[in-house]
Protein backbone atom coordinates (compact mmCIF):
# COMPACT_ATOMS: atom_id res chain seq x y z
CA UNK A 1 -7.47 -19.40 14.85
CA UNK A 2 -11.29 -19.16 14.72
CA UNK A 3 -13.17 -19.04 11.07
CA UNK A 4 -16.03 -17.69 12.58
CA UNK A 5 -15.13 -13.65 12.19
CA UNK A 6 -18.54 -11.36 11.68
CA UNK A 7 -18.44 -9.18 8.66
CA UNK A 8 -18.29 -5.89 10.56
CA UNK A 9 -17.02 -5.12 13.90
CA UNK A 10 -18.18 -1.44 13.88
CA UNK A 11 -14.79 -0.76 13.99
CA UNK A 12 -12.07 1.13 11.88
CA UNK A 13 -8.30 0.21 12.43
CA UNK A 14 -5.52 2.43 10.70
CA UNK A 15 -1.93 1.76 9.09
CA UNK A 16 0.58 4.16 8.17
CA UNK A 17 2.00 4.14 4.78
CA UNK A 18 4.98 5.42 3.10
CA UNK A 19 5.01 5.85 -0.83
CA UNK A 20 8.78 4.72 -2.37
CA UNK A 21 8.75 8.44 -4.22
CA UNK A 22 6.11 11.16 -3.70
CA UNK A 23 5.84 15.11 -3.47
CA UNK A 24 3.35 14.83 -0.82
CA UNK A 25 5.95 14.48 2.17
CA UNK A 26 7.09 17.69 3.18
CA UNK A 27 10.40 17.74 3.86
CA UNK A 28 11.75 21.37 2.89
CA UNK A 29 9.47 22.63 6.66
CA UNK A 30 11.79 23.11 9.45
CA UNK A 31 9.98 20.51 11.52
CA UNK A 32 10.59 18.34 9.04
CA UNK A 33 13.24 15.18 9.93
CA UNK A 34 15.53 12.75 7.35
CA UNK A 35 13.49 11.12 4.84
CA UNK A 36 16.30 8.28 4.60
CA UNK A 37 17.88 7.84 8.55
CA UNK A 38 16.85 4.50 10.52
CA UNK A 39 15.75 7.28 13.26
CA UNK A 40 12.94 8.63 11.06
CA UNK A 41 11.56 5.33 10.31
CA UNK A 42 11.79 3.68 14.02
CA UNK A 43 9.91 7.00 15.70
CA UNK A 44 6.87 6.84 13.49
CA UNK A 45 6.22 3.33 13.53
CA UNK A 46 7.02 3.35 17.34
CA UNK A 47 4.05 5.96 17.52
CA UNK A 48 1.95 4.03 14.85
CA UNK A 49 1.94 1.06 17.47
CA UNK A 50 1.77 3.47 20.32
CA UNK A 51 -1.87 4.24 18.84
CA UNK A 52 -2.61 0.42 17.54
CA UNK A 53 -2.23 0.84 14.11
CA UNK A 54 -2.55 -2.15 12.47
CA UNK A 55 0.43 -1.86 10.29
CA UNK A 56 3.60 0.22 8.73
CA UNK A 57 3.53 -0.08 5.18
CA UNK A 58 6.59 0.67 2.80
CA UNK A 59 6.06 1.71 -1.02
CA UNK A 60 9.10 1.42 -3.55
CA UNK A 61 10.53 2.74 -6.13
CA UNK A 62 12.06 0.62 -8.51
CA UNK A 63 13.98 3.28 -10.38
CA UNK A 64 14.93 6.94 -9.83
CA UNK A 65 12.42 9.01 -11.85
CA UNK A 66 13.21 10.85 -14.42
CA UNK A 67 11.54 14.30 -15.54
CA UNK A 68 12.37 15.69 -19.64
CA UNK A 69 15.55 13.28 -20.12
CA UNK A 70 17.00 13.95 -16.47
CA UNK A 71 16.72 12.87 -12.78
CA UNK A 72 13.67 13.68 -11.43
CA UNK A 73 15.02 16.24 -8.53
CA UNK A 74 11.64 17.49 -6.33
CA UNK A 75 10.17 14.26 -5.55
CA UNK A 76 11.10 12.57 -1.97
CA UNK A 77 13.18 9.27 -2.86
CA UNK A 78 15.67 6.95 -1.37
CA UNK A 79 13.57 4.54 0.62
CA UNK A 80 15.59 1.83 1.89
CA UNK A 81 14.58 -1.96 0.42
CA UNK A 82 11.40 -2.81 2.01
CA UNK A 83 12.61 -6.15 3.81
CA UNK A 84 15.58 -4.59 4.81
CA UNK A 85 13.71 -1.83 6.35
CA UNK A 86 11.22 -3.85 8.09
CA UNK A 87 13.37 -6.65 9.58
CA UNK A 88 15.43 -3.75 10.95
CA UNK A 89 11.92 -2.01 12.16
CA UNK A 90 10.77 -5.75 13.61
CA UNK A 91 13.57 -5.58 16.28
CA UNK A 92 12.34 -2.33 17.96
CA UNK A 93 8.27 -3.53 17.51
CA UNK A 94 5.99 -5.79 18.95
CA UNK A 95 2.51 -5.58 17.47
CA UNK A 96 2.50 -3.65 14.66
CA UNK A 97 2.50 -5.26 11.17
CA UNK A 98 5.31 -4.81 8.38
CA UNK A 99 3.77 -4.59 5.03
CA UNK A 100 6.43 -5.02 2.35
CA UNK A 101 5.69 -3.78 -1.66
CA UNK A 102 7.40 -6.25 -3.84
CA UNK A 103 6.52 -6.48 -7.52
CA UNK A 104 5.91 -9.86 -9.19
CA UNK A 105 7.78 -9.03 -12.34
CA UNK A 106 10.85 -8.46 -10.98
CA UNK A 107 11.36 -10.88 -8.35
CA UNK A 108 12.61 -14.76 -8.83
CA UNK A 109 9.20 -16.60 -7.03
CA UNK A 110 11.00 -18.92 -5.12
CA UNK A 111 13.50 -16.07 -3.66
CA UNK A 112 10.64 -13.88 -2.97
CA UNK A 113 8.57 -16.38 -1.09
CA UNK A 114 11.81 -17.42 1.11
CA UNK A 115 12.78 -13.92 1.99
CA UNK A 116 8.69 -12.87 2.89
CA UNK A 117 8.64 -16.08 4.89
CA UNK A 118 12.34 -14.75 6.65
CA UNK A 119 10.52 -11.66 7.57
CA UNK A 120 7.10 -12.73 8.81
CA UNK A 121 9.23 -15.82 10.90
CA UNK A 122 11.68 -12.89 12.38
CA UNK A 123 8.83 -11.09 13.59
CA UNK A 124 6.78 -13.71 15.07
CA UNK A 125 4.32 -13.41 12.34
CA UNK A 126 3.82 -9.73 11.54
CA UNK A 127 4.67 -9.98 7.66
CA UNK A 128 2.70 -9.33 4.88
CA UNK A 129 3.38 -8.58 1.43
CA UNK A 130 1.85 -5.80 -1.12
CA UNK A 131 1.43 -7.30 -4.70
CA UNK A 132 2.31 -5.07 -6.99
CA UNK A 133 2.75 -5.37 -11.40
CA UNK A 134 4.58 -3.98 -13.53
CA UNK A 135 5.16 -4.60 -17.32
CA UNK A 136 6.93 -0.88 -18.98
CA UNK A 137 10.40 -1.64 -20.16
CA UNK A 138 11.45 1.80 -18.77
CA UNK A 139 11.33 0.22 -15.46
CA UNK A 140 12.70 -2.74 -16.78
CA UNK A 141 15.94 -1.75 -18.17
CA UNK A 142 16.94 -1.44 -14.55
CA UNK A 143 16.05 -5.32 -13.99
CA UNK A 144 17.78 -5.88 -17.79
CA UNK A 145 14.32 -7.18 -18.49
CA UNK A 146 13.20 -3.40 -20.16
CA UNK A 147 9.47 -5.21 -21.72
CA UNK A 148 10.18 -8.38 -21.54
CA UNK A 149 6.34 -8.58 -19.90
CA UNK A 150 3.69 -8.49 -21.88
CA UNK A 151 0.81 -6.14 -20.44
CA UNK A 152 -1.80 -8.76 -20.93
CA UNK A 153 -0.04 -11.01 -18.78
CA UNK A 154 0.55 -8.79 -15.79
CA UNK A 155 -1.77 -10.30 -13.53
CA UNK A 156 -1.51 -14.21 -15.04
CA UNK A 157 1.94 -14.09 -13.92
CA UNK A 158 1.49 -12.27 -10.63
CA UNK A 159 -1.10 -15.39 -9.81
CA UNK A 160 1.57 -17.19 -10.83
CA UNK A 161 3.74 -15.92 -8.59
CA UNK A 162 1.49 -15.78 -5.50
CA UNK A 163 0.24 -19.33 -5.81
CA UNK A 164 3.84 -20.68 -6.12
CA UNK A 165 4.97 -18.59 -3.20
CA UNK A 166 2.18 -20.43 -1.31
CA UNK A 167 2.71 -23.59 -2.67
CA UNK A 168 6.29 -22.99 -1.16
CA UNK A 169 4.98 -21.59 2.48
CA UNK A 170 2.59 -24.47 2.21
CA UNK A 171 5.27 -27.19 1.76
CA UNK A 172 6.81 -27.50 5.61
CA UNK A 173 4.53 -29.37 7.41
CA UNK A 174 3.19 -28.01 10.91
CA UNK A 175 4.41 -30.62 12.84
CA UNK A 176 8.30 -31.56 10.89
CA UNK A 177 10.22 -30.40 13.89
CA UNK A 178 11.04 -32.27 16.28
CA UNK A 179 9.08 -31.99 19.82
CA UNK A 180 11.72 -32.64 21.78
CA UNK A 181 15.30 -32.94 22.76
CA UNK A 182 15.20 -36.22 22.73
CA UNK A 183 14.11 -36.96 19.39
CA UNK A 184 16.23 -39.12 16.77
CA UNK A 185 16.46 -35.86 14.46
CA UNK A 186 15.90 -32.21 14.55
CA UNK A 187 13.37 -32.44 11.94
CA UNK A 188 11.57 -35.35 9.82
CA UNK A 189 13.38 -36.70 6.84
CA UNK A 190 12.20 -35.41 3.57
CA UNK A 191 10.46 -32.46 5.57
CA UNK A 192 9.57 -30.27 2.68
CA UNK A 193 8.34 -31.50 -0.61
CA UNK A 194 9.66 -29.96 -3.63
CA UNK A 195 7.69 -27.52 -5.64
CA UNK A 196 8.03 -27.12 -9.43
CA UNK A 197 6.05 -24.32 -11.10
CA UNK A 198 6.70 -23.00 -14.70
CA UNK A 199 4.76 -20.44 -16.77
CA UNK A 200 5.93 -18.26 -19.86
CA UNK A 201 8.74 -16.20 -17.82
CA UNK A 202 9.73 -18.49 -14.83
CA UNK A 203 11.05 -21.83 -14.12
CA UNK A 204 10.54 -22.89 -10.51
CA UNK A 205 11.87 -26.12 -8.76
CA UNK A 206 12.28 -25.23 -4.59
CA UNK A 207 12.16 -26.47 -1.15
CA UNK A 208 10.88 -24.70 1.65
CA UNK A 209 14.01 -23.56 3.75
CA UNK A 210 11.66 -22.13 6.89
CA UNK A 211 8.80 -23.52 9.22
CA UNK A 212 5.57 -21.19 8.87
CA UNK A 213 5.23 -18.27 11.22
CA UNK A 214 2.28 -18.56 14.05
CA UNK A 215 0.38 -16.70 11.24
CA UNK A 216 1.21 -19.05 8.73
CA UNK A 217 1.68 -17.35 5.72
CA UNK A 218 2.69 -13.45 5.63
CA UNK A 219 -1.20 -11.36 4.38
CA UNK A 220 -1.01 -10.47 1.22
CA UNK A 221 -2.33 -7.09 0.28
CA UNK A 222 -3.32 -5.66 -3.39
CA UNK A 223 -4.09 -1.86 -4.54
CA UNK A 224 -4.87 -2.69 -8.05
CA UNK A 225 -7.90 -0.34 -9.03
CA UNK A 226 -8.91 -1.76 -12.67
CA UNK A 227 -11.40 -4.73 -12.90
CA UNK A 228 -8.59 -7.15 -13.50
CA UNK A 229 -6.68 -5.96 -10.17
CA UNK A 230 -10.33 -6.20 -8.11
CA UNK A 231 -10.63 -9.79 -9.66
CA UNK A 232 -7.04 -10.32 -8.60
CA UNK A 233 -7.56 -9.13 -5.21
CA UNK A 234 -10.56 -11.29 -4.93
CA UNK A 235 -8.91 -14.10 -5.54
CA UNK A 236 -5.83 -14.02 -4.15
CA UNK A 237 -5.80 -11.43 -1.13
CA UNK A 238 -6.19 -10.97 2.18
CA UNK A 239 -6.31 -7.02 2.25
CA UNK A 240 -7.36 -4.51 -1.03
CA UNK A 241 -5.68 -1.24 -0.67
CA UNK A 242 -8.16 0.80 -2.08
CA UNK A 243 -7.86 4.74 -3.46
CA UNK A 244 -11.65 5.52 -2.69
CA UNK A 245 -12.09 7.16 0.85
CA UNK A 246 -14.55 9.58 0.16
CA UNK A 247 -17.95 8.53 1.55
CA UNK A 248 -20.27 7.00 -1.73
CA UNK A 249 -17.07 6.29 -3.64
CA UNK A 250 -16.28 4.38 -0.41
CA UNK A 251 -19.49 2.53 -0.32
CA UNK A 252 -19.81 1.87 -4.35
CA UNK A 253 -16.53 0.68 -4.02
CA UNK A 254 -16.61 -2.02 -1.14
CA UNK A 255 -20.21 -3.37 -2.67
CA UNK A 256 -18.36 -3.65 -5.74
CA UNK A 257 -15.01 -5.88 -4.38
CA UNK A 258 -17.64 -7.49 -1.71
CA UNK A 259 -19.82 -8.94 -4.39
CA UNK A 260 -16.21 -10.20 -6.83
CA UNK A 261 -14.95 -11.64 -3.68
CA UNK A 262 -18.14 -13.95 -3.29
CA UNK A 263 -18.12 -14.43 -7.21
CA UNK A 264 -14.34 -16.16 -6.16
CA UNK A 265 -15.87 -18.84 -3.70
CA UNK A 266 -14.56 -16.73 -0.35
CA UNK A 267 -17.29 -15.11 2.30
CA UNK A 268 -18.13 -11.34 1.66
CA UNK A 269 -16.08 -10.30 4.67
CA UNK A 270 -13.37 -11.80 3.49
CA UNK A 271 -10.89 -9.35 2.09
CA UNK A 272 -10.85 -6.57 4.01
CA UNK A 273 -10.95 -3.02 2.77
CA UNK A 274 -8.27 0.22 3.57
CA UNK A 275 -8.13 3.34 1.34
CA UNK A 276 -5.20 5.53 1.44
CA UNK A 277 -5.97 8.92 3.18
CA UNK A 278 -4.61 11.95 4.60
CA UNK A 279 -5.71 13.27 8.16
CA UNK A 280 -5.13 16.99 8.77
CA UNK A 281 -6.44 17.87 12.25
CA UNK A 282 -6.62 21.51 13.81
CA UNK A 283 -8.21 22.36 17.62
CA UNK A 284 -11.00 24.24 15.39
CA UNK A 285 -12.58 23.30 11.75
CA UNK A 286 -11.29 26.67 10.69
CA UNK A 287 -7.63 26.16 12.16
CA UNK A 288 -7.70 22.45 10.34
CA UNK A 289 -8.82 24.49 6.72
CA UNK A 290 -6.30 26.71 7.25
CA UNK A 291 -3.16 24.02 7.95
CA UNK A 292 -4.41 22.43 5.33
CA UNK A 293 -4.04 25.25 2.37
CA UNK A 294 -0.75 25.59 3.92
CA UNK A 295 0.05 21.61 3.37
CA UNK A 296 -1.20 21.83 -0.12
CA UNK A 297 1.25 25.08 -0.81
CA UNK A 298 4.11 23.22 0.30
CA UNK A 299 3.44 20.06 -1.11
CA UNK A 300 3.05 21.69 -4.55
CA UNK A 301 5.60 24.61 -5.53
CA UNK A 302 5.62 26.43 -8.18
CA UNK A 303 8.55 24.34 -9.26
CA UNK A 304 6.49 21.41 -8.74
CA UNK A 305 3.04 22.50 -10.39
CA UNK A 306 5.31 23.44 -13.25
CA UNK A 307 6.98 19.12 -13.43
CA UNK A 308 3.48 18.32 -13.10
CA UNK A 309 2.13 20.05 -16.25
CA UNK A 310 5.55 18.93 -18.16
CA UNK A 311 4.49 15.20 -17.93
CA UNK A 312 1.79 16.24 -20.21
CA UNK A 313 3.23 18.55 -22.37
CA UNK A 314 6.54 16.58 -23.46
CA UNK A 315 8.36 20.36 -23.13
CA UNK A 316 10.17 22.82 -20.75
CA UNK A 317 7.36 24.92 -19.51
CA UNK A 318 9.88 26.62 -16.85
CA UNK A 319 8.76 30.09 -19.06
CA UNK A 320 5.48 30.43 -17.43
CA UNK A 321 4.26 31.66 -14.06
CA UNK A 322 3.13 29.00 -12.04
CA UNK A 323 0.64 31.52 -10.08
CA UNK A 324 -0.71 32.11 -13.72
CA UNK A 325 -2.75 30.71 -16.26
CA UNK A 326 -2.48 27.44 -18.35
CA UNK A 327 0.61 27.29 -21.07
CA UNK A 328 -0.84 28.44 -24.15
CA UNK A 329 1.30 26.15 -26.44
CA UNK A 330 0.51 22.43 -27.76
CA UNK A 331 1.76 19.15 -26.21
CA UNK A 332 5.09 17.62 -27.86
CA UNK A 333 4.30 14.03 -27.49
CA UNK A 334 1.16 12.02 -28.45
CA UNK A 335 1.44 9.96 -25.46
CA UNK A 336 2.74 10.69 -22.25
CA UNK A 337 5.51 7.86 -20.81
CA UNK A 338 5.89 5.90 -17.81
CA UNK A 339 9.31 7.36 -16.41
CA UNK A 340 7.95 9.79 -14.08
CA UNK A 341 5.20 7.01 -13.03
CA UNK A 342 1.74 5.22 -13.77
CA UNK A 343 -0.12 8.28 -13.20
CA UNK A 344 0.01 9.24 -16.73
CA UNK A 345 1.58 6.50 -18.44
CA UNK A 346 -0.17 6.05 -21.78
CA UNK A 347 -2.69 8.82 -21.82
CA UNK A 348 -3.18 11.11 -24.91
CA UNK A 349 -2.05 15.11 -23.75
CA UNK A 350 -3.89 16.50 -25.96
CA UNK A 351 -7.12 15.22 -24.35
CA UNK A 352 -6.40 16.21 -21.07
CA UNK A 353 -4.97 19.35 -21.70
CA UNK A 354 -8.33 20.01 -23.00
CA UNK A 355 -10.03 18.93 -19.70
CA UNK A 356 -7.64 21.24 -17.60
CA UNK A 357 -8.06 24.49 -19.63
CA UNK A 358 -12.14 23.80 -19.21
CA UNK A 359 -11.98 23.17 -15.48
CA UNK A 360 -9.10 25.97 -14.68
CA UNK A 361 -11.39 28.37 -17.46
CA UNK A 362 -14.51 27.49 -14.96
CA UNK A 363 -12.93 27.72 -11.68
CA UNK A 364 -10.06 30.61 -12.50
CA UNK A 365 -7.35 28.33 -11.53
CA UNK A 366 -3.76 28.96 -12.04
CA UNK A 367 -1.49 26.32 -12.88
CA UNK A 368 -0.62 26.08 -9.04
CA UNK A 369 -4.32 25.95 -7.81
CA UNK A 370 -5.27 23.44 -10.62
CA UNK A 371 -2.23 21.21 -9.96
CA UNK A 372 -3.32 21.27 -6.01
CA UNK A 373 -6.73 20.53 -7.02
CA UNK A 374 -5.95 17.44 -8.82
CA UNK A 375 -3.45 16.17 -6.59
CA UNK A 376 -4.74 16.64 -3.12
CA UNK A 377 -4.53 13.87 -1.09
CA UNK A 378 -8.14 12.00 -0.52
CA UNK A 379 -8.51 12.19 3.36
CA UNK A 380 -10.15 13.99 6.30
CA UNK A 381 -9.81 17.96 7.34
CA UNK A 382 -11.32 18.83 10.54
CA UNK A 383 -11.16 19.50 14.27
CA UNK A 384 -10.58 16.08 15.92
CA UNK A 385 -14.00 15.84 16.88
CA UNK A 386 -15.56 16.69 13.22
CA UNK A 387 -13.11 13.79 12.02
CA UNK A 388 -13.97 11.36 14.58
CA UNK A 389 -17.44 11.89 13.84
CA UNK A 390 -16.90 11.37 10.28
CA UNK A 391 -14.84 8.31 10.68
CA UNK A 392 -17.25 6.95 13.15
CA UNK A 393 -19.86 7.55 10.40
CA UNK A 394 -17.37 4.66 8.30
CA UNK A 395 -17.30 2.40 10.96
CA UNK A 396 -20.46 2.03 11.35
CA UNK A 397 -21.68 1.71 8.16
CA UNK A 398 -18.91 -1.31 7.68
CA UNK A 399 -17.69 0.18 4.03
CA UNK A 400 -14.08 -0.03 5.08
CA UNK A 401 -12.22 -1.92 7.40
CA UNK A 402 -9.77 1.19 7.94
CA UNK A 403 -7.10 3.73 6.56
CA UNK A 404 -3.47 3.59 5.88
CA UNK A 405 -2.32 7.28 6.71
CA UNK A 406 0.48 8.91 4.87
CA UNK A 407 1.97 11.36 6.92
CA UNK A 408 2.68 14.37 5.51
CA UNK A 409 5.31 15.09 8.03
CA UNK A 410 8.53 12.85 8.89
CA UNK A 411 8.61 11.85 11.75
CA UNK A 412 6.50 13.83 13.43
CA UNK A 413 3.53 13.63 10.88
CA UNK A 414 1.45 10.80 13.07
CA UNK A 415 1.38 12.85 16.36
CA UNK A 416 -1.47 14.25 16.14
CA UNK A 417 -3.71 11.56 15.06
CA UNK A 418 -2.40 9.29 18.43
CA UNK A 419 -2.40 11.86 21.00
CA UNK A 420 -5.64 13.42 20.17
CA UNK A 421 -7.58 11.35 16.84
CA UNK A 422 -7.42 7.74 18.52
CA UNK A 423 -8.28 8.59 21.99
CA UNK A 424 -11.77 10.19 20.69
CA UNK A 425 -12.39 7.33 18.07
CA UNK A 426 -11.98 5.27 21.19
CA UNK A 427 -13.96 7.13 23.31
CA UNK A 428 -16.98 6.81 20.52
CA UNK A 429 -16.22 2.76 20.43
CA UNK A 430 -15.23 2.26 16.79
CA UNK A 431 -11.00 2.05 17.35
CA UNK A 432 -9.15 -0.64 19.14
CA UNK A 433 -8.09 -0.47 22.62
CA UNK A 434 -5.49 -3.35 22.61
CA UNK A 435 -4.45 -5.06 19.94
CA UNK A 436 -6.35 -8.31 19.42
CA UNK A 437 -3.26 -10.63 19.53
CA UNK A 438 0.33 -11.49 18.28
CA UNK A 439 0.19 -11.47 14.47
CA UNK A 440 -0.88 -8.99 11.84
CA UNK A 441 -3.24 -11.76 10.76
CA UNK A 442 -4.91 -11.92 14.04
CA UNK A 443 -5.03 -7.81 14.72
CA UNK A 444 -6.54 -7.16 11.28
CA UNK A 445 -9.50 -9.83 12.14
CA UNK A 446 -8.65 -12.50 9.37
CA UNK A 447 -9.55 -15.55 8.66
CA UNK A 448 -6.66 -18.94 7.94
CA UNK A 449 -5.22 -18.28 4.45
CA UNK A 450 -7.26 -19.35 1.81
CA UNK A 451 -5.21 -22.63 1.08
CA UNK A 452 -4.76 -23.85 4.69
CA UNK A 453 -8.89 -23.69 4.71
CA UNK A 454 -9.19 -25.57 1.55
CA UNK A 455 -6.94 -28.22 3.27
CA UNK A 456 -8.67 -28.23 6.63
CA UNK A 457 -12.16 -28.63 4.82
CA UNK A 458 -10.37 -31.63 2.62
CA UNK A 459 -8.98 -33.45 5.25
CA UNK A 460 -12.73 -33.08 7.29
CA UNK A 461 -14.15 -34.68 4.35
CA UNK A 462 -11.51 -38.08 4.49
């Protein structure tokens, strides 16, 4: 594997991604398949490779949600495990990667690292691995851990984690098996040193169990969007999964992580960027507006706009008229909590209520419109030529690397953007017309992993 990779190609590459439990997949349309059946899951990422994405990547959800003291019951859930899910999806792919989320506080190191290292072996090296924290003991009582992470030390012990899972990946040597059938063993005696790793919350004394994929390590992705999880991602990742797609936020954003990741030691280029984004395409600008409204509508119900508001409020607002204007009453919490998510976790209601009745007062918005408003997916709306134009616009400007989709369809909610998006991106040189070899590390253009360089450039310099 070459080094020597150019900071931009001029090129945009695109992944599909599922979240582990969202409102934005619409599955009450008649169109719409199983959100949980193998079937769902094996014809979009069969299409997502038919049109060269670079990868099919799978949220989680580590508990059920839960909405005023009860189960959560509009939100899409279920997702099988990730691994599970993608070793089963590796046996009916070739090229496309299989991005796993698996959070740091909740899984053993040691375990983690053998059963990422399972998966990216399996599929010939097409792993990687979304590093996620979490520290609220809401989502911890499910672990029997409820707090038992301190939030200050979210990302000191996801480093810890990562580095030990590559210390582990790192630890069977390239060339331990043997090279033939005639050889006095299958593999060299004492083939994988033992690794022994301790911080506050983990003990760690393993072996490496597996020889290293062709990629050699699975790519490790990060989404992190405070200045700790951009220093994180600098550090430590191969891929930053980013939430800013629109244009300047785009641009701000990549000189931004581009100028941390050389602050870490590693070239500019180095981690590449992917913000999440939604693609609705229609044969005419106006038919693509007007699919769009319709998205939004079904993505938010009045049923839905109503949960929204009650994360804020602490209280049954099931009284009011979602079509009509803000609740009138006072929030009954100070702070809002995590079990329905991060998206509010923490903040002070009363503050934000104030910021929606300004906003709804200056743009007449009912609770509906202002709950669409703030929770539209970031993305692209367009006849495929206005969005190819606009994407090409990206490319060329080298602010991101690419987008991970989320369909807002299952299964069917990629068809658009193969049969009609890629061809035209193609046809304007800034998408991929083969993929650029076996492994994920290879078809996203990246470089060795960051410790196999460090050894390569130490053993140059004995």
């Amino acid at each position: 594997m070459t080094n020597d990779i150019p900071r931009s190609s001029g090129q945009i590459q695109f992944g599909v991604f599922f979240q582990g439990v969202n409102f934005g997949t619409i599955w009450s349309d008649e169109t719409s398949g199983s959100q949980t059946d193998f079937e769902s899951f094996r014809r979009i990422a069969q299409t997502a490779e038919r049109g060269l994405f670079a990868g099919f990547f799978l949220g989680e959800g580590l508990r059920l949600r839960e909405h005023l003291g009860a189960l959560h019951h509009l939100d899409v859930a279920g997702r099988p495990d990730a691994q599970v899910q993608l070793a089963a999806l590796a046996a009916v792919t070739r090229n496309i990667g299989l991005v796993a989320t698996q959070n740091t506080t909740y899984n053993d190191p040691a375990d983690l690292a053998h059963r990422l290292a399972s998966l990216d072996l399996l599929s010939g090296g097409r792993a990687a691995w979304n590093i996620v924290t979490t520290d609220n003991a809401w989502t911890g009582e499910n672990f029997r851990r409820g707090g038992y992470l301190d939030h200050a030390d979210r990302y000191t012990h996801a480093a810890f984690v990562v580095e030990t899972a590559k210390r582990i990946w790192d630890s069977f040597p390239d060339d331990a098996i043997a090279a033939s059938a005639t050889s006095a063993s299958w593999a060299d005696p004492g083939i994988a040193a033992p690794v022994s790793a301790e911080d506050a919350y983990f003990k760690v004394f393993a072996r490496s169990r597996l020889p290293r994929s062709p990629q050699q390590h699975p790519v490790l992705f990060q989404a992190g969007d405070s200045a700790d999880g951009r220093d994180f991602a600098a550090r430590h990742a191969d891929v930053i999964f980013s939430a800013h797609s629109e244009f300047e936020d785009a641009t701000e954003f990549a000189a931004d992580v581009r100028t941390r990741v050389v602050a870490a030691g590693r070239p500019a280029d180095d981690l590449k960027i992917f913000p999440g984004a939604q693609i609705i395409l229609g044969d005419t600008t106006a038919e693509a507006e007007e699919k769009a409204r319709w998205v939004r509508r079904k993505q938010v119900t009045p049923q839905t706009a109503l949960a929204y508001l009650e994360q804020i409020w602490g209280r049954d607002l099931s009284g009011f008229d979602a079509e009509g204007p803000l609740p009138d009453v006072e929030p009954a919490q100070e702070a809002a909590g995590a079990t329905r998510g991060t998206l509010f976790h923490g903040t002070r209601p009363a503050q934000i209520i104030a910021q929606w009745r300004a906003l709804s007062a200056e743009r007449d918005f009912s609770i509906r419109e202002l709950v669409i408003h703030l929770s539209a997916e970031r993305g692209f709306v367009g006849s495929v030529t206005d969005v190819a134009d606009e994407l090409a616009r990206y490319a060329r400007h080298g602010i991101v690397d690419g987008f991970n989709i989320t369909p807002y369809l299952v299964p069917t909610g990629l068809d658009d953007i193969v049969n009609k998006l890629v061809p035209a991106l193609q046809e304007r040189g800034v998408y991929p017309t083969e993929y650029a070899g076996t492994t994920l590390r290879e078809n996203l253009g990246l470089r060795d992993p960051l410790t196999r360089r460090t050894r390569e450039l130490s053993e140059a310099r004995l």
